[in-house]
C-alpha atoms as a PDB file:
ATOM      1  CA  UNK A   1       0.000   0.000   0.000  1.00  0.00           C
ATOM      2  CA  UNK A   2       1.204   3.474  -0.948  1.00  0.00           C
ATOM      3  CA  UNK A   3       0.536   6.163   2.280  1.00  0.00           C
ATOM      4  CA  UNK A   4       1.504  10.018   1.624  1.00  0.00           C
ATOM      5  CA  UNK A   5       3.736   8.455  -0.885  1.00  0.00           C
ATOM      6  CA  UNK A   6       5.366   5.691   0.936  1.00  0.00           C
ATOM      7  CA  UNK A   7       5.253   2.312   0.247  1.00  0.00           C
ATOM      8  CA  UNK A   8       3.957  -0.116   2.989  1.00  0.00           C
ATOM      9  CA  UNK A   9       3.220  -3.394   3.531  1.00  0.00           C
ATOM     10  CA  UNK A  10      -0.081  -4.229   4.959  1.00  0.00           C
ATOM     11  CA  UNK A  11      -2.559  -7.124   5.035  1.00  0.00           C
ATOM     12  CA  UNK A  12      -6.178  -7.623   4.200  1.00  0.00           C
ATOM     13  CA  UNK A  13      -8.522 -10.203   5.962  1.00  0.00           C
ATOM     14  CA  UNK A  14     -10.865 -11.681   3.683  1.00  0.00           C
ATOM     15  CA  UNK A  15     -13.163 -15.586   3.079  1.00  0.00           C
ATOM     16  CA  UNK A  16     -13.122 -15.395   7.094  1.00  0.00           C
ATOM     17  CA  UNK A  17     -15.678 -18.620   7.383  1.00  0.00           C
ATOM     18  CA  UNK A  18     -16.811 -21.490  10.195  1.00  0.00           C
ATOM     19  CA  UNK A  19     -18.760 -24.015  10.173  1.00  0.00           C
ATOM     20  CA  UNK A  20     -22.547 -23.712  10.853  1.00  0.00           C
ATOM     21  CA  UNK A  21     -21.466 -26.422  13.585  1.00  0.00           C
ATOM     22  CA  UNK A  22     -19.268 -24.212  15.372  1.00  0.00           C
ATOM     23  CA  UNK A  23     -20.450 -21.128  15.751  1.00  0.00           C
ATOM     24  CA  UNK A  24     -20.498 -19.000  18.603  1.00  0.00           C
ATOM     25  CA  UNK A  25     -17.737 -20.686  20.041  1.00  0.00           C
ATOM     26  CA  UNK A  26     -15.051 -18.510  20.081  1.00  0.00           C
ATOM     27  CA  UNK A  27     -13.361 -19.717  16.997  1.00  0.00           C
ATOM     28  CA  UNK A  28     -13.649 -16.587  14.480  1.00  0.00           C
ATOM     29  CA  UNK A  29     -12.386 -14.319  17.590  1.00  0.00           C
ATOM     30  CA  UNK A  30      -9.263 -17.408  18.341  1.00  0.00           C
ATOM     31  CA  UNK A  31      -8.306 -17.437  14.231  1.00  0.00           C
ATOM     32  CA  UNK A  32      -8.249 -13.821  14.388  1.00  0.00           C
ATOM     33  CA  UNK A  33      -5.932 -13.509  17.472  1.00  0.00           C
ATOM     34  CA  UNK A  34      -3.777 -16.129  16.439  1.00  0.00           C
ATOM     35  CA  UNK A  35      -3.032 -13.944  12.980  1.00  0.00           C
ATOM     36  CA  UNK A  36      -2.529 -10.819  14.939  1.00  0.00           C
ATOM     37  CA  UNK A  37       0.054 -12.650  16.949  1.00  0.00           C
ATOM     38  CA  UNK A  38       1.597 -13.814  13.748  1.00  0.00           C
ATOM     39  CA  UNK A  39       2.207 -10.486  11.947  1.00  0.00           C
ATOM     40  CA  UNK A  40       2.961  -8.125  15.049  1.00  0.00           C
ATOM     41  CA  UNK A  41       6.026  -8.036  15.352  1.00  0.00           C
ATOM     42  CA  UNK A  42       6.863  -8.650  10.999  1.00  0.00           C
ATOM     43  CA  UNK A  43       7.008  -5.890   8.363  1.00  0.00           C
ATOM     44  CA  UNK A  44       3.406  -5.139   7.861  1.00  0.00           C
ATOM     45  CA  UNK A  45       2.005  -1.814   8.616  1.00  0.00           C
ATOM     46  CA  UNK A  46      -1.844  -2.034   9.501  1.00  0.00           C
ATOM     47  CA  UNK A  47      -4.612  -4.138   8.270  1.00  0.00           C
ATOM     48  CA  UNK A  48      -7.682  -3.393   6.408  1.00  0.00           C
ATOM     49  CA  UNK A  49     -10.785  -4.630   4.941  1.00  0.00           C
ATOM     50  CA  UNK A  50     -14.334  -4.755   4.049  1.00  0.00           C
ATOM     51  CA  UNK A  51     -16.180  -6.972   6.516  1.00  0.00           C
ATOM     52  CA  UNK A  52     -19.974  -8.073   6.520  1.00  0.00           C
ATOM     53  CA  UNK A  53     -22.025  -7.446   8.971  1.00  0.00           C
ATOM     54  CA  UNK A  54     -20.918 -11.371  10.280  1.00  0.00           C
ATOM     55  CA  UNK A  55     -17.463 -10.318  11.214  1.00  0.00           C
ATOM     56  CA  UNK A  56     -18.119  -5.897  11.972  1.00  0.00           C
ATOM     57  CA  UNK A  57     -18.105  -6.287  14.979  1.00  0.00           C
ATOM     58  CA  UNK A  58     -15.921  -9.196  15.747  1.00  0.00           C
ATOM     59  CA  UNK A  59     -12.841  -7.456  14.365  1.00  0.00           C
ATOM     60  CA  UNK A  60     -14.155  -3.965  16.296  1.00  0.00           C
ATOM     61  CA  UNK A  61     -13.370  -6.133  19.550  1.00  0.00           C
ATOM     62  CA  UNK A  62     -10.077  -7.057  18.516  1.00  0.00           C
ATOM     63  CA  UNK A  63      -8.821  -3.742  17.713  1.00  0.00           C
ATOM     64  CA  UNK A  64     -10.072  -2.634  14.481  1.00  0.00           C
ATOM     65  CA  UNK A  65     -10.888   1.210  14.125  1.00  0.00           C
ATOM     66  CA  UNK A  66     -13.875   2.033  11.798  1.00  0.00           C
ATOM     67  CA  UNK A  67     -12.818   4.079   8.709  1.00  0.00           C
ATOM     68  CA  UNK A  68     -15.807   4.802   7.020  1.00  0.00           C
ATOM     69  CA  UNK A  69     -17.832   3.160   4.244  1.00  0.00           C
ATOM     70  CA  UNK A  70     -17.241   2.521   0.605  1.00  0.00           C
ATOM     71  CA  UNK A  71     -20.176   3.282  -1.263  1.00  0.00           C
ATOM     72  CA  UNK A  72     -20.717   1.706  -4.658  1.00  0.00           C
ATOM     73  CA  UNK A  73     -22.557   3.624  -7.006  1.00  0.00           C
ATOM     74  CA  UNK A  74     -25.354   1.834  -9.695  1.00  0.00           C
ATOM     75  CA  UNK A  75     -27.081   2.644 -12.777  1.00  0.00           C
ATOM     76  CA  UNK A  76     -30.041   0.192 -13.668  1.00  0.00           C
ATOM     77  CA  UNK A  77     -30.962  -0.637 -16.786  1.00  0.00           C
ATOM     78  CA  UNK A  78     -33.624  -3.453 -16.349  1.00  0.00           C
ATOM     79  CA  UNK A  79     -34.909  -3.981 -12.615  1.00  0.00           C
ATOM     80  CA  UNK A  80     -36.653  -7.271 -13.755  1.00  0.00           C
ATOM     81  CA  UNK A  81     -33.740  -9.604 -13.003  1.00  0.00           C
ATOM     82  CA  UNK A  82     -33.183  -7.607  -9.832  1.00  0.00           C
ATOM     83  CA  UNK A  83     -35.844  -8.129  -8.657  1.00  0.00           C
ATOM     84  CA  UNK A  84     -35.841 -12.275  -9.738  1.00  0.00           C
ATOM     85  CA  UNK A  85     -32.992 -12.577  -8.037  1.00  0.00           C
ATOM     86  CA  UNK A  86     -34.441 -10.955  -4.857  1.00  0.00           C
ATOM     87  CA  UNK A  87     -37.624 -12.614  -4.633  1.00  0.00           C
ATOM     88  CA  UNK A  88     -40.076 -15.215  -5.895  1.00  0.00           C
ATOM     89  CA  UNK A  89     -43.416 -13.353  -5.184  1.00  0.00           C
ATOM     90  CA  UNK A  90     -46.326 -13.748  -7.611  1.00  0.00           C
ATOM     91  CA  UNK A  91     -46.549 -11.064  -9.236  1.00  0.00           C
ATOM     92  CA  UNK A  92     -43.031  -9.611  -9.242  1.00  0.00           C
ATOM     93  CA  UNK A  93     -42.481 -10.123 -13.345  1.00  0.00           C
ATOM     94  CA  UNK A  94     -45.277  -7.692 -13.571  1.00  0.00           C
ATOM     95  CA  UNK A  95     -43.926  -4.933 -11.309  1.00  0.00           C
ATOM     96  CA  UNK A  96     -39.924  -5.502 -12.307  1.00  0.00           C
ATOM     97  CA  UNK A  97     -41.853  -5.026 -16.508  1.00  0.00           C
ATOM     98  CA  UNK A  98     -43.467  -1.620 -14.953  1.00  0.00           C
ATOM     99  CA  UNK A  99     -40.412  -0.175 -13.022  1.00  0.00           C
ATOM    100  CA  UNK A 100     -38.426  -0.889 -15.897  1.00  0.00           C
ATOM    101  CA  UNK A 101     -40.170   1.565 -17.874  1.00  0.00           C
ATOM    102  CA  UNK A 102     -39.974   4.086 -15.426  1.00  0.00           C
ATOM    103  CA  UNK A 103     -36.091   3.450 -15.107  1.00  0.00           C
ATOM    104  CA  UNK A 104     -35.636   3.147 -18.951  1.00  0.00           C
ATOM    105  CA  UNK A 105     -37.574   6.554 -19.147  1.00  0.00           C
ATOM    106  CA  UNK A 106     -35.282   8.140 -16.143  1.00  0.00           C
ATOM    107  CA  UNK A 107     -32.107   7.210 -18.216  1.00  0.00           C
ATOM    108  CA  UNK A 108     -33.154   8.285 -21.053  1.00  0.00           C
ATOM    109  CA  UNK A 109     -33.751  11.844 -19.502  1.00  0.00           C
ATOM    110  CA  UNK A 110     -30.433  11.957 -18.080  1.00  0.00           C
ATOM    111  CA  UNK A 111     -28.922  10.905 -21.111  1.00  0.00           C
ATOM    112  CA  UNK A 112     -30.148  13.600 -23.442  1.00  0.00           C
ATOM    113  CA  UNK A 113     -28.916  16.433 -20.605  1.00  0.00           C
ATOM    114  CA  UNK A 114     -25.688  14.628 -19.989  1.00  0.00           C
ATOM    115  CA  UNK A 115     -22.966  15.562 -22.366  1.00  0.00           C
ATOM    116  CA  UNK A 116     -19.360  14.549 -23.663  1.00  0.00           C
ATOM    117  CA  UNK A 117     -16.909  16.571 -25.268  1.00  0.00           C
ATOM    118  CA  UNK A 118     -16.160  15.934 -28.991  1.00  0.00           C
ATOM    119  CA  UNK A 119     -12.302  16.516 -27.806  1.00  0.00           C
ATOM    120  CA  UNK A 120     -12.107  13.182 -25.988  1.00  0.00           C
ATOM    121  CA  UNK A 121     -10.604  10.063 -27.971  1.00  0.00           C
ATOM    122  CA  UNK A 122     -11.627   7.018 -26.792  1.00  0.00           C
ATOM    123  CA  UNK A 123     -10.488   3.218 -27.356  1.00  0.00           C
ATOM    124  CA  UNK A 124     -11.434  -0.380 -26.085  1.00  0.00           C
ATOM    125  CA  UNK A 125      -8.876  -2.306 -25.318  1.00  0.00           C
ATOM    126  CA  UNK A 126     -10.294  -6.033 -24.834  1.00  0.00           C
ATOM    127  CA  UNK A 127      -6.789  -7.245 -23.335  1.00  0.00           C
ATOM    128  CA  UNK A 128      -5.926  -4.626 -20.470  1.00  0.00           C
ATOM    129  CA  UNK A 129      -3.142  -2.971 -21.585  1.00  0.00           C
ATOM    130  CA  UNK A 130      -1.344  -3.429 -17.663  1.00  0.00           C
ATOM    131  CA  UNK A 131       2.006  -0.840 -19.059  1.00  0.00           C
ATOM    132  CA  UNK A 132      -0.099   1.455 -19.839  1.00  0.00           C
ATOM    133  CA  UNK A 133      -2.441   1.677 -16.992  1.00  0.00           C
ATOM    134  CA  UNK A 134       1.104   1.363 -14.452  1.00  0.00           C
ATOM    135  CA  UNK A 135       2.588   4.105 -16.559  1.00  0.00           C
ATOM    136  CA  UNK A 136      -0.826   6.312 -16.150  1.00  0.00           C
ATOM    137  CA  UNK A 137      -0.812   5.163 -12.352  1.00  0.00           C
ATOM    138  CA  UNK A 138       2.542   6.222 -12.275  1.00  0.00           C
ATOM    139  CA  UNK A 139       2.110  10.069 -13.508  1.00  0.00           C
ATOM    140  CA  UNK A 140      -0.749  10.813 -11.622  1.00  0.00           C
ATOM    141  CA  UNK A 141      -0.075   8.954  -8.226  1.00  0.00           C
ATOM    142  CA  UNK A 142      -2.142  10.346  -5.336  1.00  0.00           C
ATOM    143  CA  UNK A 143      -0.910  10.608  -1.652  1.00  0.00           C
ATOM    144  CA  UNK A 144      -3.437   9.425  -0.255  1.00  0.00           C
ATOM    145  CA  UNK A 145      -3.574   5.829   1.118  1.00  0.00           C
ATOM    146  CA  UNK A 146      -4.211   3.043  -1.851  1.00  0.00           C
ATOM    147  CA  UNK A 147      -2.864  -0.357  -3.288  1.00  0.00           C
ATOM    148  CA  UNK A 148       0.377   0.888  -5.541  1.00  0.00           C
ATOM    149  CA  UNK A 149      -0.493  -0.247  -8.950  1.00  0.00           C
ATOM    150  CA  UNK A 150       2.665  -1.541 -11.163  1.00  0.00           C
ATOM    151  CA  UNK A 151       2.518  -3.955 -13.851  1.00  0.00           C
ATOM    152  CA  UNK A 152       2.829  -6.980 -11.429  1.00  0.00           C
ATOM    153  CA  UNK A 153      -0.142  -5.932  -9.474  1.00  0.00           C
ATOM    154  CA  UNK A 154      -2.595  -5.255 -12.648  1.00  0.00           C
ATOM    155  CA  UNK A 155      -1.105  -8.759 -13.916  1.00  0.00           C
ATOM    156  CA  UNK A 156      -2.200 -10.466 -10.719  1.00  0.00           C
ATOM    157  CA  UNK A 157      -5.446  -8.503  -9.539  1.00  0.00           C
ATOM    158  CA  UNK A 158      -6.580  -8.756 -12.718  1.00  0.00           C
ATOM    159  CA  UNK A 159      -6.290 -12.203 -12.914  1.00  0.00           C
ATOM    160  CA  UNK A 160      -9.489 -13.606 -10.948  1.00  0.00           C
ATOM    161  CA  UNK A 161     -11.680 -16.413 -13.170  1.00  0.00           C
ATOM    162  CA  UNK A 162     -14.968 -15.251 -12.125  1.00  0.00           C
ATOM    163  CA  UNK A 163     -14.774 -11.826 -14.230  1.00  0.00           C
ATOM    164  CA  UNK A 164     -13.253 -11.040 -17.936  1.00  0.00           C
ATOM    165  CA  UNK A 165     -11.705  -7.853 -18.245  1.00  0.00           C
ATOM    166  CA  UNK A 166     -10.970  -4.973 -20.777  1.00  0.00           C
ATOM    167  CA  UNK A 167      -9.937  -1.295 -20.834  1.00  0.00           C
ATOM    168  CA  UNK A 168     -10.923   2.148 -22.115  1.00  0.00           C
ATOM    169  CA  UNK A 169      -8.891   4.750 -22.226  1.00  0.00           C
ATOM    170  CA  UNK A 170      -9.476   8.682 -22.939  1.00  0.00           C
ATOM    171  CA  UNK A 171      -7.061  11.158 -23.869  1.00  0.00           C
ATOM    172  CA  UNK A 172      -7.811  14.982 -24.493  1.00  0.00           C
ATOM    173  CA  UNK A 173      -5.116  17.748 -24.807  1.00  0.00           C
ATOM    174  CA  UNK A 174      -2.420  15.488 -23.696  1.00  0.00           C
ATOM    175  CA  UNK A 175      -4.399  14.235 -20.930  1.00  0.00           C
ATOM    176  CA  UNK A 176      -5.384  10.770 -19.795  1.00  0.00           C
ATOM    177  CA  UNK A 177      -7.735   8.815 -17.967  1.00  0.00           C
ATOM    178  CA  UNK A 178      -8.591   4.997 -18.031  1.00  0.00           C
ATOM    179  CA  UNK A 179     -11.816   2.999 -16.618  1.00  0.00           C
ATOM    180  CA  UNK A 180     -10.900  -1.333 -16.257  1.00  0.00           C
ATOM    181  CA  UNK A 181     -13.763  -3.028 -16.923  1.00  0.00           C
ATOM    182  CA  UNK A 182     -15.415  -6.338 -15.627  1.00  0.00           C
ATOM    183  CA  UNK A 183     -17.585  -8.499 -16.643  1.00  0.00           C
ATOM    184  CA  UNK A 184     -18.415 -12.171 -16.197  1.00  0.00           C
ATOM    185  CA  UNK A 185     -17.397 -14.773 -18.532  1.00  0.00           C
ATOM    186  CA  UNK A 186     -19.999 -15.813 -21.333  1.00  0.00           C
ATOM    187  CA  UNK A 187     -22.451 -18.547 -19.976  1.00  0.00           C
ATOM    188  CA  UNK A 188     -21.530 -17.860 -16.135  1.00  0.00           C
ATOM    189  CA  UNK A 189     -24.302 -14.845 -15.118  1.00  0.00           C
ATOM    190  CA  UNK A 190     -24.461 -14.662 -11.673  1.00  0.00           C
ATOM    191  CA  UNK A 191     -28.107 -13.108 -11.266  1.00  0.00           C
ATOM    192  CA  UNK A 192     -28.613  -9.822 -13.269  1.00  0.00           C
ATOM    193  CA  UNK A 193     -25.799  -9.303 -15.893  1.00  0.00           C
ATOM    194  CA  UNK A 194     -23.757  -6.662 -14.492  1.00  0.00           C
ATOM    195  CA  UNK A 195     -21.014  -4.525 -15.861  1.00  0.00           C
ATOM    196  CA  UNK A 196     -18.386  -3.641 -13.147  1.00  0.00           C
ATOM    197  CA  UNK A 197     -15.965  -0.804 -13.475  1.00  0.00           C
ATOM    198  CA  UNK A 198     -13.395  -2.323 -11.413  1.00  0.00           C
ATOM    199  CA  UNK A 199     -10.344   0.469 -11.681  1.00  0.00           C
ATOM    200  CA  UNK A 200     -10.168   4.172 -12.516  1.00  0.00           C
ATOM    201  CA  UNK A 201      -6.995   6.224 -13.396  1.00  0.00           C
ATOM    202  CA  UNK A 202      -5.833   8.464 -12.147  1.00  0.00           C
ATOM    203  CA  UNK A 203      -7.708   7.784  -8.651  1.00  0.00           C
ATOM    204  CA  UNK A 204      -7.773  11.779  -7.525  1.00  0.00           C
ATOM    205  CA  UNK A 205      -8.755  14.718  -9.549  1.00  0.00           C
ATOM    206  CA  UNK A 206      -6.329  16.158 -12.337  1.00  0.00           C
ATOM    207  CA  UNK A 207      -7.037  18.550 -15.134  1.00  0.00           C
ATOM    208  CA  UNK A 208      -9.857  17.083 -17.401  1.00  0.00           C
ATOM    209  CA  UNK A 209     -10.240  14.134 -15.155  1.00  0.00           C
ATOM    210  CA  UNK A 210     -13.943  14.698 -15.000  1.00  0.00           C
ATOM    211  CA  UNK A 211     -14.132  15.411 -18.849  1.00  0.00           C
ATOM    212  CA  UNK A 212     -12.739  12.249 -19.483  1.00  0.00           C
ATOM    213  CA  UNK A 213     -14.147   9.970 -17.285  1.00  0.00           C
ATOM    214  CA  UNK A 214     -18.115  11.168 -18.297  1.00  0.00           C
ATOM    215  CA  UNK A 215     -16.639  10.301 -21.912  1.00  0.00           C
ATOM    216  CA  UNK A 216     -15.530   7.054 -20.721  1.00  0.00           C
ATOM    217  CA  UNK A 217     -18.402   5.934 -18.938  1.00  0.00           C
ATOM    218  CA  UNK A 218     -20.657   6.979 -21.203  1.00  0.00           C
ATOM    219  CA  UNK A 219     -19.266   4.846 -23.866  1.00  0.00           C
ATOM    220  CA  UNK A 220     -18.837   2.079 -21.760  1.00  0.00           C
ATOM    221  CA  UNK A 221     -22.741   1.669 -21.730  1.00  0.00           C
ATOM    222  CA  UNK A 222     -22.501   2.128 -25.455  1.00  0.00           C
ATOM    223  CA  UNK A 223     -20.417  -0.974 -25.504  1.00  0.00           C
ATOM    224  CA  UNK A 224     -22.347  -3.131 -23.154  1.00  0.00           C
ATOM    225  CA  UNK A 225     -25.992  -1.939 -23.731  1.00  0.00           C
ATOM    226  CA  UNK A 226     -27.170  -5.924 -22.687  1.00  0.00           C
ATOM    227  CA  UNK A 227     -26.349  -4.954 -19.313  1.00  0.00           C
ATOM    228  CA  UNK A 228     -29.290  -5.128 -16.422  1.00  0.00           C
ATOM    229  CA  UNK A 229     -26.664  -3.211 -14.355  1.00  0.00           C
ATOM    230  CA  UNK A 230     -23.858  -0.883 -14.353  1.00  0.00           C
ATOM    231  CA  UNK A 231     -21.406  -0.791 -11.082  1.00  0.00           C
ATOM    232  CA  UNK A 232     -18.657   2.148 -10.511  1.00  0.00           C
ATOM    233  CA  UNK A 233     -16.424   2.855  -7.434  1.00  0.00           C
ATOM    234  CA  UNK A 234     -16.718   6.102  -5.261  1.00  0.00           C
ATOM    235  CA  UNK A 235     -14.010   7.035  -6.864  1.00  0.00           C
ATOM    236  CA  UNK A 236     -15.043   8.548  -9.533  1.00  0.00           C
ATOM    237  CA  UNK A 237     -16.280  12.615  -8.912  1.00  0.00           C
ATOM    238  CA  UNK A 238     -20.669  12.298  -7.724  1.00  0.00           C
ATOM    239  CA  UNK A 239     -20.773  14.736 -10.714  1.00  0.00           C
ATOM    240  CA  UNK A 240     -19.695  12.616 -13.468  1.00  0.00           C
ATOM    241  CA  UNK A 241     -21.850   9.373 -11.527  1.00  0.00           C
ATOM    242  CA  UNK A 242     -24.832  11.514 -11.808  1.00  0.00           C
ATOM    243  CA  UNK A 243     -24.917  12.781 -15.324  1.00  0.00           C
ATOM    244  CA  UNK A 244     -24.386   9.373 -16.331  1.00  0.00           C
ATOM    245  CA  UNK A 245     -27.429   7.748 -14.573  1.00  0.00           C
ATOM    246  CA  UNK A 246     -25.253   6.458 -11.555  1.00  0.00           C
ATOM    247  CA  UNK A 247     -26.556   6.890  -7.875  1.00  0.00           C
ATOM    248  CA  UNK A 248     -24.481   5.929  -5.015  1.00  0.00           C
ATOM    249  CA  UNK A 249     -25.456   3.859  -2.481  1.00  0.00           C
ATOM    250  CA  UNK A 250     -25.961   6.373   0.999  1.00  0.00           C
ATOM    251  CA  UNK A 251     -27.673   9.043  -1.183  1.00  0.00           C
ATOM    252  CA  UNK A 252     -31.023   9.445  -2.119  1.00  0.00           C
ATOM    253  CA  UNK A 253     -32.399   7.028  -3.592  1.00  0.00           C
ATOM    254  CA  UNK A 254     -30.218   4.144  -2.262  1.00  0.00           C
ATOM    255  CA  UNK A 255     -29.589   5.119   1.083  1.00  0.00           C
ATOM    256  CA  UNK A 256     -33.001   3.636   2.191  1.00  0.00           C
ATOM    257  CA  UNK A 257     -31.792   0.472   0.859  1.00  0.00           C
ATOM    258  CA  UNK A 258     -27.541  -0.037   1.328  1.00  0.00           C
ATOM    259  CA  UNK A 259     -24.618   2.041   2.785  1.00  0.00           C
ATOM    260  CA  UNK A 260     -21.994   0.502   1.270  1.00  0.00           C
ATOM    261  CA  UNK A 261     -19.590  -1.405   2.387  1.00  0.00           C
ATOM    262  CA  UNK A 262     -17.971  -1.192   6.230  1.00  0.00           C
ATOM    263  CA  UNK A 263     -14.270  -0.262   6.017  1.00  0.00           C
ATOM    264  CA  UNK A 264     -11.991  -0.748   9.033  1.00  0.00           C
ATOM    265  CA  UNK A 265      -8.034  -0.731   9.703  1.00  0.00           C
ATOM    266  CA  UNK A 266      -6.081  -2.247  13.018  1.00  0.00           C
ATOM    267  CA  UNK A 267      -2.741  -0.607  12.591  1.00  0.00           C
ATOM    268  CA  UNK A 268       0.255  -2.875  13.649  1.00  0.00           C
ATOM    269  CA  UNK A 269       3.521  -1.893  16.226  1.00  0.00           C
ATOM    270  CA  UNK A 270       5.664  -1.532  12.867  1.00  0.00           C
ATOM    271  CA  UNK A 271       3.424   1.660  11.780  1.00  0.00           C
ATOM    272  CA  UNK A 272       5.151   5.079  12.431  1.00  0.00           C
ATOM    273  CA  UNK A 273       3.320   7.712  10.123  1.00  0.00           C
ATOM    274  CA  UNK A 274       1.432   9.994  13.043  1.00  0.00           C
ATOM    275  CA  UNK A 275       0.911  12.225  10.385  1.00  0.00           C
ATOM    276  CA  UNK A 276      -1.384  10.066   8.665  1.00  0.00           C
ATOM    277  CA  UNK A 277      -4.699   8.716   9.789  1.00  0.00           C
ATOM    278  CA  UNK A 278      -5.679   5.784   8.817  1.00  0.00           C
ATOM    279  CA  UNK A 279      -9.705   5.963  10.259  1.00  0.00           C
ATOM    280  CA  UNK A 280      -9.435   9.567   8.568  1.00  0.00           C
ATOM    281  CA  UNK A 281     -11.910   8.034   5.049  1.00  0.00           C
ATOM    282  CA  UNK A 282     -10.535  11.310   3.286  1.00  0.00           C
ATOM    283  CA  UNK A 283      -7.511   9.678   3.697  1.00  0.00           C
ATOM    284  CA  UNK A 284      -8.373   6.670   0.918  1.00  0.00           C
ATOM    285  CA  UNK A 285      -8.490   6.175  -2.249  1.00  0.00           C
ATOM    286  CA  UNK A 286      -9.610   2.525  -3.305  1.00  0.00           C
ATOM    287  CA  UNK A 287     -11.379   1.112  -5.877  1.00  0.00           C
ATOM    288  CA  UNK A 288     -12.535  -2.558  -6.477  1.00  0.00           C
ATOM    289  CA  UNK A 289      -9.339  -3.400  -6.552  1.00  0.00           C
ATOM    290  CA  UNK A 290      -8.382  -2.632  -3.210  1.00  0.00           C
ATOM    291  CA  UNK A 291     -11.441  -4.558  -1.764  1.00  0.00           C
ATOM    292  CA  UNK A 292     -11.048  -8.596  -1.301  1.00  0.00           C
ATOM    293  CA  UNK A 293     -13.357  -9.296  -4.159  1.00  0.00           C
ATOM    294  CA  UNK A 294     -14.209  -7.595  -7.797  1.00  0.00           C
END
């Protein structure tokens, strides 16, 4: 992990899982221990992750410090397979048919009022060009606290079976900005087909960031119009989200229905940065990338 430009090792938690048999024994809080015990005293700065509400507030009792959340953000297309893979009501076919014609008729309102420069060049790349990205990362590195993204890490990230991904990247007046985009492999949905922008580059705001990355969502749905849902990080500016049909989850609408995901860090005897917070959530800059699945 990179922190005010540093680079630091750290450690996420993640698959944390007992047996129905054996709950509420004591063995999620023993596992837990016996890892803190391991790393103490190593290399590793801090830990963080993204628990469920299962393990909140078991790691809150061993030490870890609440950060914040990490809101995703959504735009639906068709709420009929949400809503499938929700419920089994009678009756639900008939009102996912309905609110899909109110949704398709919200989008297509924001659509006509949202606009993209004619400046902005934009190409797919269907094998993620990982120099490029690093070399993007590279220029535009924030100091803020987020996974440091070289080749390597793009190679292996990038890597996970359940998802295919591809690239777009923007340029205008020398300027660049790149969206990594996932998607399941053909013939393995897993509920509504979803369209996940895993990474954006540059992670913080730089001149014509905003310009770019409305271009490059925007023809991201162009590309994947079969969608029933599009998923972006927090990461990119509530601005650009909203002129492209996105609402995050914590606003209006979606805060009556998610807050995003819990985010909490346990720092370890090896950190030294006072400086630098680690509950501070201004602090952060993470995508999908940085959380354990995505």
């Amino acid at each position: 992990m990179v922190v005010g430009g540093e680079r630091y090792p750290a450690l996420q938690p993640c698959d944390t899982m007992v047996h129905p048999d054996h709950r509420r024994q004591g063995l999620f809080t023993r596992m837990t221990e016996r890892a803190i015990d391991r790393y103490e005293n190593r290399e590793h700065a801090f830990f963080f992750n993204f628990p469920n509400e299962l393990t909140l507030q078991g790691n809150r009792k061993l030490g870890w410090r609440r950060v914040g959340t990490v809101p995703a953000a959504y735009r639906v297309e068709d709420v009929a397979p949400l809503l499938s893979a929700q419920t089994t009501a009678p009756g639900h076919q008939l009102a996912g048919t309905v609110a899909t014609g109110l949704v398709s008729a919200h989008n297509r309102l924001r659509d006509r009022r949202a606009t993209t420069s004619a400046e902005v060049s934009v190409r797919h790349e269907e094998s993620v060009p990982v120099e490029t990205l690093a070399a993007l990362y590279a220029d535009t590195a924030p100091v803020t606290i987020h996974a440091r993204r070289d080749p390597a890490f793009y190679r292996w990230r990038l890597s996970n079976p359940n998802w295919n991904y591809s690239a777009f990247v923007g340029e205008s007046g020398g300027e660049r900005a790149a969206l990594v985009v996932a998607r399941p492999p053909p013939g393995k949905l897993y509920g509504p087909e979803t369209t996940r922008v895993a990474d954006v580059v540059p992670l913080t705001d730089h001149e014509d960031r905003e310009q770019l990355l409305g271009a490059l969502l925007a023809e991201v749905r162009d590309n994947y119009q079969s969608s029933d849902l599009f998923v972006a990080p927090s990461t990119v500016p509530g601005a650009v989200l909203r002129a492209q049909g996105f609402y995050r989850e914590g606003e209006p609408p979606l805060s009556y229905l998610r807050d995003g995901r819990a985010h909490l860090v346990r720092a370890l005897d090896s950190w030294a940065p006072e400086a630098v917070r680690l509950t501070d959530e201004d602090n952060w800059s993470t995508t999908f990338l940085e959380l354990d699945t995505g």
